[in-house]
PDB file of N, CA and C in Angstrom:
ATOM      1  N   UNK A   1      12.700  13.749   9.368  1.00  0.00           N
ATOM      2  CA  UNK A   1      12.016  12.640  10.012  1.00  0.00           C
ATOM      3  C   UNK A   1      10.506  12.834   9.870  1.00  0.00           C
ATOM      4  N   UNK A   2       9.917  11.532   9.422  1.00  0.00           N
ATOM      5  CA  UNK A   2       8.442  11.622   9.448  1.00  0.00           C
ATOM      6  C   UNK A   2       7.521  11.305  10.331  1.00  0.00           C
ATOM      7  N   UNK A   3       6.516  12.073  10.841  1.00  0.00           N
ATOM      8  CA  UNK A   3       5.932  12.480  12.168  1.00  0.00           C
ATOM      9  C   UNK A   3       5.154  10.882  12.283  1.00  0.00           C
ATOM     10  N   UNK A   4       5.009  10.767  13.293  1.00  0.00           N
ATOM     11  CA  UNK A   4       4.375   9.039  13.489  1.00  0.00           C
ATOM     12  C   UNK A   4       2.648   9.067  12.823  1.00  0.00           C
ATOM     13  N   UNK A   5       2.775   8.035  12.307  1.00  0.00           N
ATOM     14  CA  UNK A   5       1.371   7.467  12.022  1.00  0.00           C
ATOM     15  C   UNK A   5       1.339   8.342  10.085  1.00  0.00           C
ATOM     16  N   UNK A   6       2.171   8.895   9.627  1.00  0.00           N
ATOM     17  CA  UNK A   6       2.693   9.763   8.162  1.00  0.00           C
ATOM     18  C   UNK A   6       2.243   8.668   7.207  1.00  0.00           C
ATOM     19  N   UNK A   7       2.758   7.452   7.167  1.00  0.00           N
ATOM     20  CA  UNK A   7       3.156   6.297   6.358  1.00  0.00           C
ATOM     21  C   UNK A   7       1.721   5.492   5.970  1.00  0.00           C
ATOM     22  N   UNK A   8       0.969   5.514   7.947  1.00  0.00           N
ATOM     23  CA  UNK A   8       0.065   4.855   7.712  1.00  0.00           C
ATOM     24  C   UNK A   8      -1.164   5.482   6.697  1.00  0.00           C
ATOM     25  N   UNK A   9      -1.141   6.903   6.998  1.00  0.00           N
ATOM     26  CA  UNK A   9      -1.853   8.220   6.388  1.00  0.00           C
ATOM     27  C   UNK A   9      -1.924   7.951   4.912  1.00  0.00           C
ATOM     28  N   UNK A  10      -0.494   8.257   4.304  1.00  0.00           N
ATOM     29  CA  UNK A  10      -0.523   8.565   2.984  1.00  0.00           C
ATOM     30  C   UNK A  10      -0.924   6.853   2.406  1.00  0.00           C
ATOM     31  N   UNK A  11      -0.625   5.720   2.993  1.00  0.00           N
ATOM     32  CA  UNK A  11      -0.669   4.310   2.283  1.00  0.00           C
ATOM     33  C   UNK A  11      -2.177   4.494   2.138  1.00  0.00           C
ATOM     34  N   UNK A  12      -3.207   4.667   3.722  1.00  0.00           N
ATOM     35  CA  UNK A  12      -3.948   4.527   3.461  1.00  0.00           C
ATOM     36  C   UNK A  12      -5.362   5.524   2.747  1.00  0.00           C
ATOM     37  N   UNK A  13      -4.756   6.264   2.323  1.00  0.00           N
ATOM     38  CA  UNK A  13      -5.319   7.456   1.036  1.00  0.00           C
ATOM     39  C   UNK A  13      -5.016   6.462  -0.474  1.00  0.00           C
ATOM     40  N   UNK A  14      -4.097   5.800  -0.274  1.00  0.00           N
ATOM     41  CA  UNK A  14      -4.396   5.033  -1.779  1.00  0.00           C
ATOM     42  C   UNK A  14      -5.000   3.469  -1.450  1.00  0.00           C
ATOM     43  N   UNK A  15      -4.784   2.899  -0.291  1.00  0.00           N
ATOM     44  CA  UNK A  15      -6.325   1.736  -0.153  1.00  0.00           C
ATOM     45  C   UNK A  15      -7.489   2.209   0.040  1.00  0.00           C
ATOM     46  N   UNK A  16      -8.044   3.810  -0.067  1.00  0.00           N
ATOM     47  CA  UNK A  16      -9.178   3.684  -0.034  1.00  0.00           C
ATOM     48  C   UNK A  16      -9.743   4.445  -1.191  1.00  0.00           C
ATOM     49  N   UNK A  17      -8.752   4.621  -2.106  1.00  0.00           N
ATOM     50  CA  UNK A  17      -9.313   5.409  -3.345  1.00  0.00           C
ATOM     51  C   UNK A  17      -9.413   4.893  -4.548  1.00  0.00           C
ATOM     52  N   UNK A  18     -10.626   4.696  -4.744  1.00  0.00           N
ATOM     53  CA  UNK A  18     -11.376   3.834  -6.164  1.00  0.00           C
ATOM     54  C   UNK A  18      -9.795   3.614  -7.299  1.00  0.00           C
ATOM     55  N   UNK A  19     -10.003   4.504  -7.732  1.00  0.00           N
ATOM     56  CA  UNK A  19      -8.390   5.010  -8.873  1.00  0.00           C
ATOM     57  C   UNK A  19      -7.389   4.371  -8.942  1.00  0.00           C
ATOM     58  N   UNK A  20      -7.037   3.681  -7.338  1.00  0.00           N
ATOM     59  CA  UNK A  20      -5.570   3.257  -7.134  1.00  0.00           C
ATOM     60  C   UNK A  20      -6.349   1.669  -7.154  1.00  0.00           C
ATOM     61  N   UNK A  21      -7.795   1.172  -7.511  1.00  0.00           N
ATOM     62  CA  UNK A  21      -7.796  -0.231  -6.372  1.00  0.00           C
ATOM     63  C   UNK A  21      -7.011  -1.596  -7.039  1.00  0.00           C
ATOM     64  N   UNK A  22      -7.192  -1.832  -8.381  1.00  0.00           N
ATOM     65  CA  UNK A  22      -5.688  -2.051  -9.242  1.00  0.00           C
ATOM     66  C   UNK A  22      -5.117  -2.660  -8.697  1.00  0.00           C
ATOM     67  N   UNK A  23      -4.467  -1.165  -8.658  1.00  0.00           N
ATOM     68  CA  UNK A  23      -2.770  -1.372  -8.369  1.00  0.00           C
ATOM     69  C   UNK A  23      -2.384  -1.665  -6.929  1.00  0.00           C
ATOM     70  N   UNK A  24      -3.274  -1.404  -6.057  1.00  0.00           N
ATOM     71  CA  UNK A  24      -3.571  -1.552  -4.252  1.00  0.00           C
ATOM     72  C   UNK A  24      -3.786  -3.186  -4.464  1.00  0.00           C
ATOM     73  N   UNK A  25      -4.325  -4.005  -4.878  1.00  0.00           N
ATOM     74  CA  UNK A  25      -4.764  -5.081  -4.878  1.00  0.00           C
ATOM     75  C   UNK A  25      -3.403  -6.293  -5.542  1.00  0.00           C
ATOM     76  N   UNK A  26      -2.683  -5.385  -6.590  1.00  0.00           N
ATOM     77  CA  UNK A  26      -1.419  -5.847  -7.202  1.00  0.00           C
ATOM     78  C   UNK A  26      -0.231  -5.705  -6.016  1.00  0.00           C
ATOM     79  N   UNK A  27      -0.312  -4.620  -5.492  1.00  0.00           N
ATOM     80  CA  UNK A  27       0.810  -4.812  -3.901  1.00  0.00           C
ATOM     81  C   UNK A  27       0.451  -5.668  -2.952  1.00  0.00           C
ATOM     82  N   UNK A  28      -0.617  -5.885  -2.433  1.00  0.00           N
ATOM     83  CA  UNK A  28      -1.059  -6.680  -1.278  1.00  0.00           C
ATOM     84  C   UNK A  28      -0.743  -8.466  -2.133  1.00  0.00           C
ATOM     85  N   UNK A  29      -0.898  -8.590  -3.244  1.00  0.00           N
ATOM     86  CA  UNK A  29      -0.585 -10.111  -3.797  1.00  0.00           C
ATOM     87  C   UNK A  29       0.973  -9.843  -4.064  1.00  0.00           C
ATOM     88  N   UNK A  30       1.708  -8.863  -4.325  1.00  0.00           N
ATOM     89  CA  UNK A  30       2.972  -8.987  -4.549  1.00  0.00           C
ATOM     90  C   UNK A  30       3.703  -8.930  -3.254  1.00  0.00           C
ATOM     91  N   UNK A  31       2.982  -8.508  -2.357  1.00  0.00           N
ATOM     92  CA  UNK A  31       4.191  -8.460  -1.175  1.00  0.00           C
ATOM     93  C   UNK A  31       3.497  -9.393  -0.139  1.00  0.00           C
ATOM     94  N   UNK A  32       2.486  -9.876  -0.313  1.00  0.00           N
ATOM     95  CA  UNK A  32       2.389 -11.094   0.936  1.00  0.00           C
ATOM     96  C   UNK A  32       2.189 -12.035   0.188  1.00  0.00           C
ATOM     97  N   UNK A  33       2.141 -12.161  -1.113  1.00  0.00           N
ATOM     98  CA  UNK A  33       2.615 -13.771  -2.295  1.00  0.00           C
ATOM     99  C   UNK A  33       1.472 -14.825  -1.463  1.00  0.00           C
ATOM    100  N   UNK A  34       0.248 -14.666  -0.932  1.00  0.00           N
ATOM    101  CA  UNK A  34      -0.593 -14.918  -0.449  1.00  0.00           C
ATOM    102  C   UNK A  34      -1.870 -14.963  -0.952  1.00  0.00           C
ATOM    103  N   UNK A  35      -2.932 -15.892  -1.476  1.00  0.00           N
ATOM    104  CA  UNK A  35      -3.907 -15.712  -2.029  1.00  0.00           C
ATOM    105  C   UNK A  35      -5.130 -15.221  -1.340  1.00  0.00           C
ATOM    106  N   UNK A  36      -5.224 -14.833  -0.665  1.00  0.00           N
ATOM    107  CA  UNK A  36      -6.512 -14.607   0.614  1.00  0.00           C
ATOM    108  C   UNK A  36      -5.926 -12.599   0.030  1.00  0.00           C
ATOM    109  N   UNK A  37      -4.940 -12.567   0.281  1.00  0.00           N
ATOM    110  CA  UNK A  37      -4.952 -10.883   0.009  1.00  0.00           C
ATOM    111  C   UNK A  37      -5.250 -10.792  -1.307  1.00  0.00           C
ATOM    112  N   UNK A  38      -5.096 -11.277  -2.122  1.00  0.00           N
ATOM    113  CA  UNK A  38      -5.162 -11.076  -3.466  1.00  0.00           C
ATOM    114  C   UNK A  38      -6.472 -10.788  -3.960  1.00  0.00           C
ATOM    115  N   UNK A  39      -7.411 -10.974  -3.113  1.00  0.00           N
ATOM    116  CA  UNK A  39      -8.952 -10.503  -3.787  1.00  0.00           C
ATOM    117  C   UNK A  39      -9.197  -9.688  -3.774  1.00  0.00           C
ATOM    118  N   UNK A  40      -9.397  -9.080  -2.445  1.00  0.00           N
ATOM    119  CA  UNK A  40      -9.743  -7.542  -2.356  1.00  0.00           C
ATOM    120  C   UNK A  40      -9.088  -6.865  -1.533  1.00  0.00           C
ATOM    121  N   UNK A  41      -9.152  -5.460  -1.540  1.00  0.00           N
ATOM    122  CA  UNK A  41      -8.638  -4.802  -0.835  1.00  0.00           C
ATOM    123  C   UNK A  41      -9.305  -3.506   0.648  1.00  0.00           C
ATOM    124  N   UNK A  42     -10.249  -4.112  -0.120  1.00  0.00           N
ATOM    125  CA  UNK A  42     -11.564  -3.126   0.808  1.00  0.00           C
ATOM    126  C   UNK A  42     -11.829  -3.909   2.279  1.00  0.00           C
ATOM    127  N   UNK A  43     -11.021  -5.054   3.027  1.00  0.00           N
ATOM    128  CA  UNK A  43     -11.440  -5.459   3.887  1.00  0.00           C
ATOM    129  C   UNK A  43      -9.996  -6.280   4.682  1.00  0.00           C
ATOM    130  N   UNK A  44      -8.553  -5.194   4.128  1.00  0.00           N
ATOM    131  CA  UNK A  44      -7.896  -5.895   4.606  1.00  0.00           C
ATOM    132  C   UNK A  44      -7.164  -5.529   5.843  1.00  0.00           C
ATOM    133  N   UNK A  45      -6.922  -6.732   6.203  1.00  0.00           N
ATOM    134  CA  UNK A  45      -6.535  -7.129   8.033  1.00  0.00           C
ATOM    135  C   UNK A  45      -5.423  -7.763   7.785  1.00  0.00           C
ATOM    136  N   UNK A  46      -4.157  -6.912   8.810  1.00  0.00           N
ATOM    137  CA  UNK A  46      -3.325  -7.287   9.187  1.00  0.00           C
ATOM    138  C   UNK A  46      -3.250  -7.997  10.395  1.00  0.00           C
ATOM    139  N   UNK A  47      -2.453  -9.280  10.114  1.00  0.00           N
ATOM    140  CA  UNK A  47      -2.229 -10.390  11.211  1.00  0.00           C
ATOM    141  C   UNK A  47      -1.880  -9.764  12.245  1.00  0.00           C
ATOM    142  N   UNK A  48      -0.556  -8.386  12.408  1.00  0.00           N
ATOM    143  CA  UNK A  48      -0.090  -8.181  13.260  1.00  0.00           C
ATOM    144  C   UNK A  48       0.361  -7.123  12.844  1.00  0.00           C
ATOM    145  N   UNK A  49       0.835  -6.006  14.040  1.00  0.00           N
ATOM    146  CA  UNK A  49       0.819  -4.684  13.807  1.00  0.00           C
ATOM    147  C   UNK A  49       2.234  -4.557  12.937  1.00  0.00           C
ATOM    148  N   UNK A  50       2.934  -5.241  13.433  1.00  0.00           N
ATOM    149  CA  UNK A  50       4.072  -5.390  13.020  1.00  0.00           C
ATOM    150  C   UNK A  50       4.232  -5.414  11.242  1.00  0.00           C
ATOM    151  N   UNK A  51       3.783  -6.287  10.805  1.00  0.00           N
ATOM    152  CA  UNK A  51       3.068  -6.520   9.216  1.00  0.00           C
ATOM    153  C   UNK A  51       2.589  -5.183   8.399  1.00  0.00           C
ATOM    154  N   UNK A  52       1.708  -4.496   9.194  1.00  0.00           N
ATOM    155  CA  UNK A  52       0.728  -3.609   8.563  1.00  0.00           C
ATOM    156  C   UNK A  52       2.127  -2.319   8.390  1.00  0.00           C
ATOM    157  N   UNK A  53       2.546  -1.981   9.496  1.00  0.00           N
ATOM    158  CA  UNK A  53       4.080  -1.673   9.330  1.00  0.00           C
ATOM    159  C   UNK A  53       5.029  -2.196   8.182  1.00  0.00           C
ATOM    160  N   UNK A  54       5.104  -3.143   7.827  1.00  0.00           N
ATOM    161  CA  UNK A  54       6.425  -3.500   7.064  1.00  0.00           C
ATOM    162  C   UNK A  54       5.714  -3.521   6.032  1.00  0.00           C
ATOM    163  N   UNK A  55       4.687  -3.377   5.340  1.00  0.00           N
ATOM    164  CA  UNK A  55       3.575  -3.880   4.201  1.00  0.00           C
ATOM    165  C   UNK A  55       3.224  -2.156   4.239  1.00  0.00           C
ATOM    166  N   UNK A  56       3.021  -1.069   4.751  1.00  0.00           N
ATOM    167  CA  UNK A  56       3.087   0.453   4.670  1.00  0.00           C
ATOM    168  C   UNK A  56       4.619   0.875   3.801  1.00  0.00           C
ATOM    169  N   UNK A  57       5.179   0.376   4.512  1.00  0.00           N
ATOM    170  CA  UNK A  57       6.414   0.842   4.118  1.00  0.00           C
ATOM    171  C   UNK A  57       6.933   0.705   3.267  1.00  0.00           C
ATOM    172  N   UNK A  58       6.853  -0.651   2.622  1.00  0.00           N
ATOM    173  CA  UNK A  58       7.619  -0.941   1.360  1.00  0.00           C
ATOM    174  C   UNK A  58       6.527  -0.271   0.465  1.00  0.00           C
ATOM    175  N   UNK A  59       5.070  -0.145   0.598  1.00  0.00           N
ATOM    176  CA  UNK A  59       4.287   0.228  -0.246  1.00  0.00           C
ATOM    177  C   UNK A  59       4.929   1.983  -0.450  1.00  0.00           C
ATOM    178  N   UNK A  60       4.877   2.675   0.042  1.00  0.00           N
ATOM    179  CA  UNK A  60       5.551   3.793  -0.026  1.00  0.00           C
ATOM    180  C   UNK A  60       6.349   4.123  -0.443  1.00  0.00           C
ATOM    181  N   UNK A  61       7.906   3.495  -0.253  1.00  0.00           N
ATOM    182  CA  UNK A  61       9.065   3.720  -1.066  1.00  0.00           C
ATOM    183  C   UNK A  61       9.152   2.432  -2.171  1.00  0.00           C
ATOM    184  N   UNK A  62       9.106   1.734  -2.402  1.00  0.00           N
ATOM    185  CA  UNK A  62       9.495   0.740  -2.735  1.00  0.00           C
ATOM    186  C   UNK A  62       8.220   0.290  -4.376  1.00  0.00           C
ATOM    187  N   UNK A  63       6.797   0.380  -3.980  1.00  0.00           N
ATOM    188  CA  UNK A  63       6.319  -0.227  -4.976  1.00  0.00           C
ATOM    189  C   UNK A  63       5.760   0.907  -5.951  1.00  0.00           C
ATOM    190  N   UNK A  64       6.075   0.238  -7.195  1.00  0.00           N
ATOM    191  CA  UNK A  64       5.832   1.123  -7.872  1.00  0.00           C
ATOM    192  C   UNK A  64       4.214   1.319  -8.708  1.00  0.00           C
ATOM    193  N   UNK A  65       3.572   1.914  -9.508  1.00  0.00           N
ATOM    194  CA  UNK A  65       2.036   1.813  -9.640  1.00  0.00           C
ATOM    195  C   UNK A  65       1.900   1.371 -11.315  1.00  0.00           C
ATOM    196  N   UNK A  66       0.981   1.343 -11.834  1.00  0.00           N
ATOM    197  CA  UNK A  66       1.099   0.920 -13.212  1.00  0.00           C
ATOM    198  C   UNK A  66       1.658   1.989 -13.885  1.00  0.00           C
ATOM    199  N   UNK A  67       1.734   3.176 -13.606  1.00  0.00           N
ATOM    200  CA  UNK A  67       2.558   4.267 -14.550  1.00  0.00           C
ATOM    201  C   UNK A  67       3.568   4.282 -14.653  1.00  0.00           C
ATOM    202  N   UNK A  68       3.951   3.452 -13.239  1.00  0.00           N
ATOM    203  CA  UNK A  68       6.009   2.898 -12.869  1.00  0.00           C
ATOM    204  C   UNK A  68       6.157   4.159 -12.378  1.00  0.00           C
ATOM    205  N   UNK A  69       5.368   4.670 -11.422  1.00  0.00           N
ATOM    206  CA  UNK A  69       5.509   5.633 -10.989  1.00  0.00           C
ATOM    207  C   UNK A  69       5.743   5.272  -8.952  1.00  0.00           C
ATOM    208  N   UNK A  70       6.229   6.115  -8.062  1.00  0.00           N
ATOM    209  CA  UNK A  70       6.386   5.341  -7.178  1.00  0.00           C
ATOM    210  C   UNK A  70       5.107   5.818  -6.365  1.00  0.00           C
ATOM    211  N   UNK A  71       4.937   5.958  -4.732  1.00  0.00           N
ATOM    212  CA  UNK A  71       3.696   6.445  -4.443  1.00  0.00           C
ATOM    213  C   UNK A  71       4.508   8.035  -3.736  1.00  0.00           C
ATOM    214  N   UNK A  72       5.880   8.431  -3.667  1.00  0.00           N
ATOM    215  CA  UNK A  72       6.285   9.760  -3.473  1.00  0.00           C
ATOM    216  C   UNK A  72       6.177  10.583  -4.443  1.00  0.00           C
ATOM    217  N   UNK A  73       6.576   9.935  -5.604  1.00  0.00           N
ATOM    218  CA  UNK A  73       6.356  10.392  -6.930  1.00  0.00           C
ATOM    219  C   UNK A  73       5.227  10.817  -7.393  1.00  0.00           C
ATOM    220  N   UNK A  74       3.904  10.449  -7.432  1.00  0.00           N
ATOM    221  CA  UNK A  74       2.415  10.657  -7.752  1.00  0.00           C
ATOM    222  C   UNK A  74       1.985  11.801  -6.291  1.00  0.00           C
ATOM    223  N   UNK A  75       2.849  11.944  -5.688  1.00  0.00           N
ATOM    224  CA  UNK A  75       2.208  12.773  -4.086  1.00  0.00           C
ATOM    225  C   UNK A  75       2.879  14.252  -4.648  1.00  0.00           C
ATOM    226  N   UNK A  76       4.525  13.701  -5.059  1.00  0.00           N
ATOM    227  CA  UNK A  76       5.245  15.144  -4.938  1.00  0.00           C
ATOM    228  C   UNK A  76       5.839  15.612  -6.616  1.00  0.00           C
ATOM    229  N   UNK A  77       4.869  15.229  -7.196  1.00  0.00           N
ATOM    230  CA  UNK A  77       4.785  15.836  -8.729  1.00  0.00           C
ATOM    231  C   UNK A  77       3.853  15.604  -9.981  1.00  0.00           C
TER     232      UNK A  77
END
C-alpha cells in the first residue's frame, strides 16, 4: 500500500520538470479532452479535489510517455 499523498508526489515531479513538459501537456489534453488544459501545464488547477485525484492516478499507471514508456517504468528502471 502506498503511503498517502505518494501519487500526488511522484505525478507532480513530472509536471514540474522541463523534460517531461511534452508529454505532461499531451496527458492533461488526453484525459480531460478539454481545450483550456491543453495549453499549458505550468498553471494547472483542478476544479475539484476529487479530479486532481482521478487525473494523478491514471497519469501514473495508466499513461504512457513518448518512449511508450509508463511513469513506474521511467521511476523503477
Amino acid at each position: 500500500m502506498l503511503k498517502k499523498g505518494t501519487i500526488s508526489r511522484v505525478g507532480g515531479f513530472y509536471l514540474k520538470t522541463p523534460e517531461y513538459k511534452d508529454d505532461v501537456i499531451r496527458a492533461i489534453g488526453e484525459f480531460f479532452k478539454d481545450s483550456i488544459y491543453k495549453q499549458t501545464s505550468a498553471n494547472l488547477l483542478f476544479r475539484t479535489p476529487q479530479e486532481e485525484e482521478f487525473f494523478n492516478e491514471w497519469f501514473l499507471y495508466d499513461f504512457r510517455f513518448s518512449d511508450n514508456k509508463g511513469m513506474l517504468e521511467k521511476i523503477l528502471l
